[in-house]
Each structure stands twice: as C-alpha cells, then as structure tokens.
PDB file of N, CA and C in Angstrom:
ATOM      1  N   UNK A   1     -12.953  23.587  70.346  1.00  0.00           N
ATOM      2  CA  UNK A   1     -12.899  25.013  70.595  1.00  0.00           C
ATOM      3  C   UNK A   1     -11.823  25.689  69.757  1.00  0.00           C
ATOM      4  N   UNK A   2     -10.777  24.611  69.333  1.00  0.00           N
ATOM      5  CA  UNK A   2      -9.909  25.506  68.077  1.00  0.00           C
ATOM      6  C   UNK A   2     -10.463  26.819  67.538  1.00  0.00           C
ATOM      7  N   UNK A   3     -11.464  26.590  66.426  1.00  0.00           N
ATOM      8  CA  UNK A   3     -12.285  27.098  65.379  1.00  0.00           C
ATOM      9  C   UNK A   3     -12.484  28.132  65.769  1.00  0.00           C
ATOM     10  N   UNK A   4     -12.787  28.868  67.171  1.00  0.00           N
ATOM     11  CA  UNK A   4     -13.197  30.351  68.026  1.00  0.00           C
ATOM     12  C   UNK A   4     -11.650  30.670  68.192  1.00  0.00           C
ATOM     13  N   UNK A   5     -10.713  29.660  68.848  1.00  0.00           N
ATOM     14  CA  UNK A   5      -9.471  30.642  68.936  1.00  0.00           C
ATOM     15  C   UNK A   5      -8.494  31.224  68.088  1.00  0.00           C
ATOM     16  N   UNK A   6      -8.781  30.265  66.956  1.00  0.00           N
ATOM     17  CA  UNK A   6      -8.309  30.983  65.383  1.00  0.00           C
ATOM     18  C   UNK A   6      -9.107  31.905  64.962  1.00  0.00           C
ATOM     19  N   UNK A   7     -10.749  31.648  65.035  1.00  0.00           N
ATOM     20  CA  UNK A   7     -11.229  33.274  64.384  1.00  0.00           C
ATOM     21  C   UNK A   7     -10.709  34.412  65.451  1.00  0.00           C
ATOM     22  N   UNK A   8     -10.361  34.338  66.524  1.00  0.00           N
ATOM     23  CA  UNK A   8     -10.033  35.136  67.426  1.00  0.00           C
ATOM     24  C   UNK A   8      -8.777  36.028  67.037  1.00  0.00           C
ATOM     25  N   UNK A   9      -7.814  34.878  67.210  1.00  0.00           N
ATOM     26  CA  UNK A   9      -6.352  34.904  66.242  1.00  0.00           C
ATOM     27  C   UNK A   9      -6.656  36.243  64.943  1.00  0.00           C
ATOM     28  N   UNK A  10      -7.252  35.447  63.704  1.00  0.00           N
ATOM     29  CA  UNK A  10      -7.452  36.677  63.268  1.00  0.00           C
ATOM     30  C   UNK A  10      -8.069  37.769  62.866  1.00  0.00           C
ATOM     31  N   UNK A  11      -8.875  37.752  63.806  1.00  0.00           N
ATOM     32  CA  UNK A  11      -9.979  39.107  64.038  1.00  0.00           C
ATOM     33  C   UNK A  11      -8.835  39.809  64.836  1.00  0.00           C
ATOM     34  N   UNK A  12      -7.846  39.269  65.524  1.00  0.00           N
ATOM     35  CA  UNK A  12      -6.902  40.458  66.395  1.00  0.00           C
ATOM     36  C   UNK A  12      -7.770  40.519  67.922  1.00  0.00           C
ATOM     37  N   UNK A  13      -8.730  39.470  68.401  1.00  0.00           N
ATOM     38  CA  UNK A  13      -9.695  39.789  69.231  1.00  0.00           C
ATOM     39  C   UNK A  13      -9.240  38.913  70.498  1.00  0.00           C
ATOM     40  N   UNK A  14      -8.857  39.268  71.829  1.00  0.00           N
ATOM     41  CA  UNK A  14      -9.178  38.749  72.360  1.00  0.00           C
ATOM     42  C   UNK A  14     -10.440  37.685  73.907  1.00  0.00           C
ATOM     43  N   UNK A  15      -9.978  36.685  73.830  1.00  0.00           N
ATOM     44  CA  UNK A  15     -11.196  35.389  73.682  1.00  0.00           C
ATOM     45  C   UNK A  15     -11.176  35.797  75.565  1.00  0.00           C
ATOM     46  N   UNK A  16     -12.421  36.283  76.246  1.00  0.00           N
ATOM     47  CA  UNK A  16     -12.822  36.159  77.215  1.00  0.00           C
ATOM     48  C   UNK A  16     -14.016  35.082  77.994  1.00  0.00           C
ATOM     49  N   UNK A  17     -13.191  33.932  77.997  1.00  0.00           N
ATOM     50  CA  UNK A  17     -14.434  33.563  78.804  1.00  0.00           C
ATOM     51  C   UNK A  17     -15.562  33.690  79.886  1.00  0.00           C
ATOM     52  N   UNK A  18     -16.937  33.278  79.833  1.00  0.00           N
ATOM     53  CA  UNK A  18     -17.489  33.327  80.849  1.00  0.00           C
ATOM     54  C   UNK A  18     -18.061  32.326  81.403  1.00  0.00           C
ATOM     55  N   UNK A  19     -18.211  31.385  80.479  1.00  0.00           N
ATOM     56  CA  UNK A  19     -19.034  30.177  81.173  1.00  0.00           C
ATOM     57  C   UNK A  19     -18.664  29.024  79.717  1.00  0.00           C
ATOM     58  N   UNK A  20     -19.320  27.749  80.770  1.00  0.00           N
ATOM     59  CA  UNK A  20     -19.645  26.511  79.650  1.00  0.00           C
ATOM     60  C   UNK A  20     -20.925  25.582  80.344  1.00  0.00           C
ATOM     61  N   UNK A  21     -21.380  25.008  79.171  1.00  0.00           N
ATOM     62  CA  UNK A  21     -21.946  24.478  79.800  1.00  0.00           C
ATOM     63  C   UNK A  21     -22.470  22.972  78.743  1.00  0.00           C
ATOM     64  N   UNK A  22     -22.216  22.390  78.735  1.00  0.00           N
ATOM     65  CA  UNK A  22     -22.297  20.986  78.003  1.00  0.00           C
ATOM     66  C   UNK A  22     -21.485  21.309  76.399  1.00  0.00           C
ATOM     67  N   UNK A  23     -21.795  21.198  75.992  1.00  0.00           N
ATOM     68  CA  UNK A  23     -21.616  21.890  73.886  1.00  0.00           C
ATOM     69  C   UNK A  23     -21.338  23.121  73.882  1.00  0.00           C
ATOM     70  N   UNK A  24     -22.026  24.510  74.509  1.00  0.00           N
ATOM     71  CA  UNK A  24     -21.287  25.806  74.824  1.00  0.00           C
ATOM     72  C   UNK A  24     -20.684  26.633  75.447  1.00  0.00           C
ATOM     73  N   UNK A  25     -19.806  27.403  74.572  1.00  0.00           N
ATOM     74  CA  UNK A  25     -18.641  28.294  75.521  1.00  0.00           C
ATOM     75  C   UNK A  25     -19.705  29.974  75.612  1.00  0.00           C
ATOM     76  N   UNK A  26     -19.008  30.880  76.205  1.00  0.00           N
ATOM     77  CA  UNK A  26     -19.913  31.968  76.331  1.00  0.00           C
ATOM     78  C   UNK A  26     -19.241  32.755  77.053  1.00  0.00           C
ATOM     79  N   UNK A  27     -18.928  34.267  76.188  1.00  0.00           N
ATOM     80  CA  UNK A  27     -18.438  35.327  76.899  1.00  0.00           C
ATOM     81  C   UNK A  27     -18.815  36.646  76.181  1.00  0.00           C
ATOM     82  N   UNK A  28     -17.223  37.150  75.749  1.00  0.00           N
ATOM     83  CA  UNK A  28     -16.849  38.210  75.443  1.00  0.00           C
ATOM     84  C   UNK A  28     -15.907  38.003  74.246  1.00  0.00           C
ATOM     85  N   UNK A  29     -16.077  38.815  73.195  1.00  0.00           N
ATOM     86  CA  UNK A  29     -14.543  38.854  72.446  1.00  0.00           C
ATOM     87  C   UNK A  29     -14.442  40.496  72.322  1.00  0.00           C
ATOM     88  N   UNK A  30     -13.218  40.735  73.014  1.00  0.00           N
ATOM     89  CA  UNK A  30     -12.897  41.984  73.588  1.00  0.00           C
ATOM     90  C   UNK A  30     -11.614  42.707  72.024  1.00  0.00           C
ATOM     91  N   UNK A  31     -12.410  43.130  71.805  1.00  0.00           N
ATOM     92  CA  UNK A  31     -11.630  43.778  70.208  1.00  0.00           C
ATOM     93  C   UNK A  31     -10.437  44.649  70.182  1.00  0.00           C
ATOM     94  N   UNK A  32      -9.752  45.272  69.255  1.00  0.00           N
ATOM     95  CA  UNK A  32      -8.587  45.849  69.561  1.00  0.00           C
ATOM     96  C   UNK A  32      -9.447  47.385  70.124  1.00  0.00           C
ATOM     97  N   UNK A  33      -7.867  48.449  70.637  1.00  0.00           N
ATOM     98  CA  UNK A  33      -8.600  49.218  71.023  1.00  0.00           C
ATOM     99  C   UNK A  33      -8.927  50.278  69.707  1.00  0.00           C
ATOM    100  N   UNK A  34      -8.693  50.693  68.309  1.00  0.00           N
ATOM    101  CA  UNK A  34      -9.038  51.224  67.426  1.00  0.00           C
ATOM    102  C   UNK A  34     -10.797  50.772  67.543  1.00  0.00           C
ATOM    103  N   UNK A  35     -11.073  49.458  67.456  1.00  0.00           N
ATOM    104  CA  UNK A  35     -12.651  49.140  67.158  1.00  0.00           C
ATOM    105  C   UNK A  35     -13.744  49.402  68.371  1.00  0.00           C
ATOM    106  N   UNK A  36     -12.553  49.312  69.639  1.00  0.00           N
ATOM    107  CA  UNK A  36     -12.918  49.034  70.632  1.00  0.00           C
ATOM    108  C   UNK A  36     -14.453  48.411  71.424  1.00  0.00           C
ATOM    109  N   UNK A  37     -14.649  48.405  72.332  1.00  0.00           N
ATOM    110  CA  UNK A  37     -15.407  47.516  72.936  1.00  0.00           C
ATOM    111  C   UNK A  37     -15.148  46.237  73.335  1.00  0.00           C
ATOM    112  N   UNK A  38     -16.081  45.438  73.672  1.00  0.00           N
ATOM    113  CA  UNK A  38     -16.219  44.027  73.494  1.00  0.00           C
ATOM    114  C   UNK A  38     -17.334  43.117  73.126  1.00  0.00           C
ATOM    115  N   UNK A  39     -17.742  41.998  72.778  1.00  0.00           N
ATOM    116  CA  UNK A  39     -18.831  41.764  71.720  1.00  0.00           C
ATOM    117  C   UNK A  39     -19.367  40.750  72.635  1.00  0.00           C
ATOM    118  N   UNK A  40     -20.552  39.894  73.301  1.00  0.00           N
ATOM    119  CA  UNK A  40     -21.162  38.795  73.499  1.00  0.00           C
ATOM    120  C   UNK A  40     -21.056  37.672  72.438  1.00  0.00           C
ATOM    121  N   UNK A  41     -20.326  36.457  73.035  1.00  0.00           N
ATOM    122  CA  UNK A  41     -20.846  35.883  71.730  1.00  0.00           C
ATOM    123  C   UNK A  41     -21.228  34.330  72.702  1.00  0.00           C
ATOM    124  N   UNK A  42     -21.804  33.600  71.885  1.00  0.00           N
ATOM    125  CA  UNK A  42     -22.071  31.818  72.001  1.00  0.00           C
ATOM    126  C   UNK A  42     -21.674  31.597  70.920  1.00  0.00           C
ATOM    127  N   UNK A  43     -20.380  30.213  71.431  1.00  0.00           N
ATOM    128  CA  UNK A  43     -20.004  29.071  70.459  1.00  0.00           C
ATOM    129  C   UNK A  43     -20.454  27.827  71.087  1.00  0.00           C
ATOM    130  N   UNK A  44     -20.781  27.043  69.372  1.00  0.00           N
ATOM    131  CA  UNK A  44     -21.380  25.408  69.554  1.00  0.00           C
ATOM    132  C   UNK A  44     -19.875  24.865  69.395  1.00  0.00           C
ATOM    133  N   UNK A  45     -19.451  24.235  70.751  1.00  0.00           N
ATOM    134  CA  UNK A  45     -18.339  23.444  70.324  1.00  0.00           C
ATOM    135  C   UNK A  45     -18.464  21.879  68.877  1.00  0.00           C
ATOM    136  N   UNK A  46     -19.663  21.554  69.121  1.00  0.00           N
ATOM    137  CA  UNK A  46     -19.817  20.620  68.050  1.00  0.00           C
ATOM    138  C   UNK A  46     -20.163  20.888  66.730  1.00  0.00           C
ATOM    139  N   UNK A  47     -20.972  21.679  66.184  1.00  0.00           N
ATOM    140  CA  UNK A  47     -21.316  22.381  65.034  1.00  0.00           C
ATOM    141  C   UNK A  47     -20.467  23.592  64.905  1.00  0.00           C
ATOM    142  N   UNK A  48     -19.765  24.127  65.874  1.00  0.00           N
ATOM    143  CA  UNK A  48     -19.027  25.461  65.221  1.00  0.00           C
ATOM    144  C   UNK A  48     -19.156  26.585  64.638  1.00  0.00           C
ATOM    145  N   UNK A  49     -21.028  26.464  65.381  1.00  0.00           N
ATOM    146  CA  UNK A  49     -21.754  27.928  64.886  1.00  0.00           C
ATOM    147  C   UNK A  49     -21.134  29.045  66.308  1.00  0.00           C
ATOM    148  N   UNK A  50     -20.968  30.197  65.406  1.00  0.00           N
ATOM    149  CA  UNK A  50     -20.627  31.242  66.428  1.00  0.00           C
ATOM    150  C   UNK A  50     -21.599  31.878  66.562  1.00  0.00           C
ATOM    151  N   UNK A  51     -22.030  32.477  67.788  1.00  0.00           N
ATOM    152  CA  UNK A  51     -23.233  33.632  68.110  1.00  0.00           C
ATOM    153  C   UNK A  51     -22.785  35.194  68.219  1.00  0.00           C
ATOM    154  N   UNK A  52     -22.910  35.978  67.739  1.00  0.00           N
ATOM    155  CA  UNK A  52     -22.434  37.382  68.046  1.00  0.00           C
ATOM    156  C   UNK A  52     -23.200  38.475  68.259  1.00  0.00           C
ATOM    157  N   UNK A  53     -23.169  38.858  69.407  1.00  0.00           N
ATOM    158  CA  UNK A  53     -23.940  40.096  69.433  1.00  0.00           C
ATOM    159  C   UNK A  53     -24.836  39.692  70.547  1.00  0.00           C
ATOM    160  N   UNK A  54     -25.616  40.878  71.070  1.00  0.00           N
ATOM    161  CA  UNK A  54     -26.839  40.243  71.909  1.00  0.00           C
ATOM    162  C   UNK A  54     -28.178  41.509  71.272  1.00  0.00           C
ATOM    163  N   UNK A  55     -29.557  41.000  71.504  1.00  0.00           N
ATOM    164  CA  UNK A  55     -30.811  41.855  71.422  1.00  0.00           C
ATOM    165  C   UNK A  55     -31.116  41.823  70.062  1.00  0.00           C
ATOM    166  N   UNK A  56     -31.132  43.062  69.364  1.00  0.00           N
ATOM    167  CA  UNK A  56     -31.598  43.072  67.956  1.00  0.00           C
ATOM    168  C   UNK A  56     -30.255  43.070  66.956  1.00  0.00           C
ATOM    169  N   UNK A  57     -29.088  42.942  67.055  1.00  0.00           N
ATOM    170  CA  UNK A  57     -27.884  42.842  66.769  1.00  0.00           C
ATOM    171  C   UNK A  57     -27.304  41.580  67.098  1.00  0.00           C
ATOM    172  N   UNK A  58     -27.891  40.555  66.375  1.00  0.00           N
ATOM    173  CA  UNK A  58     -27.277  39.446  66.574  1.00  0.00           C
ATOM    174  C   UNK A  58     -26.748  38.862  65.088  1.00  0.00           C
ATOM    175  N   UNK A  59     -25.568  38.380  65.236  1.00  0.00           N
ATOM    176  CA  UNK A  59     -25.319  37.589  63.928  1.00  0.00           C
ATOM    177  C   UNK A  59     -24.400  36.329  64.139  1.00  0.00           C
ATOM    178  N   UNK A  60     -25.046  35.279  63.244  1.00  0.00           N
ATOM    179  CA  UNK A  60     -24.675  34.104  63.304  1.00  0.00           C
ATOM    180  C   UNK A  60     -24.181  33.805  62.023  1.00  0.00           C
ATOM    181  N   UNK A  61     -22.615  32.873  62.135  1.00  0.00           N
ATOM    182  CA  UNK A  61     -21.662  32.632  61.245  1.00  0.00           C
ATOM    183  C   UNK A  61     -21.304  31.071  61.798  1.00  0.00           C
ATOM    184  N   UNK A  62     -21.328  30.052  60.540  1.00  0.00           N
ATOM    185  CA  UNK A  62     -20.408  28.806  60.506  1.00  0.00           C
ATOM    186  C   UNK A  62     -19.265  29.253  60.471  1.00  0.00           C
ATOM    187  N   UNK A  63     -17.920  28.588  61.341  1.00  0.00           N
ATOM    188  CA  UNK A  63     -16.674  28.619  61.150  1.00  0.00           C
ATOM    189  C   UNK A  63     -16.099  27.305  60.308  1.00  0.00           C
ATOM    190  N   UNK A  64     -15.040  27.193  60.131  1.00  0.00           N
ATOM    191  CA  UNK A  64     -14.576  25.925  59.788  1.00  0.00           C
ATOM    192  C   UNK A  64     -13.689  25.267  60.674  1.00  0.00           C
ATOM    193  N   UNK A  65     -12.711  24.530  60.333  1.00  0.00           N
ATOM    194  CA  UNK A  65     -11.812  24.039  61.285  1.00  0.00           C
ATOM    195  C   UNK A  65     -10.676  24.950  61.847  1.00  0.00           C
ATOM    196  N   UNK A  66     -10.579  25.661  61.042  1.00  0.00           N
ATOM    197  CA  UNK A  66      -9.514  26.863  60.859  1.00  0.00           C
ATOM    198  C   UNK A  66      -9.616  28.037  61.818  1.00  0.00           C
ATOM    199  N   UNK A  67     -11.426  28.498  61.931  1.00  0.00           N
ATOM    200  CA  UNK A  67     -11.982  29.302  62.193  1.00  0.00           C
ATOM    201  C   UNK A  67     -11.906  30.548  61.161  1.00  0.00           C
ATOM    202  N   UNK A  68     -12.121  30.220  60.102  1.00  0.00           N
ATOM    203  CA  UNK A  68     -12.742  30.833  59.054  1.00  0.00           C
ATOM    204  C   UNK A  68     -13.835  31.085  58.521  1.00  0.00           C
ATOM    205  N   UNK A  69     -14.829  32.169  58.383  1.00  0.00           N
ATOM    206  CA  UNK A  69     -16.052  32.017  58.410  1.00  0.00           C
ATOM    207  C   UNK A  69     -16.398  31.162  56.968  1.00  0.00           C
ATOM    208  N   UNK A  70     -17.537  30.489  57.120  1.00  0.00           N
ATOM    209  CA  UNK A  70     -17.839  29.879  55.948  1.00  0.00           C
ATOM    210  C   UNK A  70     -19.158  30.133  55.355  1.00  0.00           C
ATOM    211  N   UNK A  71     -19.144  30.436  53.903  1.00  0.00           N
ATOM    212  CA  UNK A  71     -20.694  31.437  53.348  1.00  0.00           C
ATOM    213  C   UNK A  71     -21.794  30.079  53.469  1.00  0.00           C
ATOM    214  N   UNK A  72     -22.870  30.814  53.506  1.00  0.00           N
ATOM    215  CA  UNK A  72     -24.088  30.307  53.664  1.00  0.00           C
ATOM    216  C   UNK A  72     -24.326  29.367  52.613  1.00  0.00           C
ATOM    217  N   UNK A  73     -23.904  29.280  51.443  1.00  0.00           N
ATOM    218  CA  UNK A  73     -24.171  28.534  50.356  1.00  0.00           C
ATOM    219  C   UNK A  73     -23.659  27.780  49.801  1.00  0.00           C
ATOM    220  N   UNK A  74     -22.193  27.229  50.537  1.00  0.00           N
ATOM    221  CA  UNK A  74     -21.639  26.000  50.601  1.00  0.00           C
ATOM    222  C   UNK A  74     -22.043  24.720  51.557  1.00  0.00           C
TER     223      UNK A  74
END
C-alpha cells in the first residue's frame, strides 16, 4: 500500500479509507481545498493499478514503488 500513500503524499491529497477486501483498498482521496472535493478511487495492492473516479469519469494509472505514475509505454 506504500505506492497510494506516496502518490497521496504528492498529489497533497488526503488518503480516506473505506474498505478492503483481499488485494483491494477503496475509498476517497479527499483533495486540497483550492481543487476541492474528494475523488473515489480502487487500489490493487499487488499490481499497483490505481482506479480513479467513478461512472463515465474513470481513469486508470500504474504507480511505481514510489507512487509515481508510470506511462503506458514502458
């Protein structure tokens, strides 16, 4: 779960949990108040794919160990 609390770290976002359940975590990442809101997301603790967003606004990003997003084409 590193990998979510460092992208958290520096997105400036903080990490609300709501649940787990075998391999995933699942909440909220509650943003500063300039961006404000808060976002849905699912993380794969084993692959380290992040889920963001819910409905037709969804986007999915590899992190690394760091929690740095990592491009599609590496």
């Amino acid at each position: 779960m590193a990998p979510l609390v460092y992208y958290c770290r520096w997105r400036g976002a903080r990490l609300q949990l709501q649940g787990r359940d075998g391999h995933q975590v699942w909440g909220w990442l509650a943003l500063s108040q300039q961006e404000g809101g808060r976002i849905p997301f699912r993380f794969n603790t084993n692959t380290w794919e992040l889920t963001l967003g819910a409905g037709e606004h969804v986007e999915q990003w590899q992190l690394d160990e760091m929690g740095v997003v990592v491009p599609a084409d590496s």
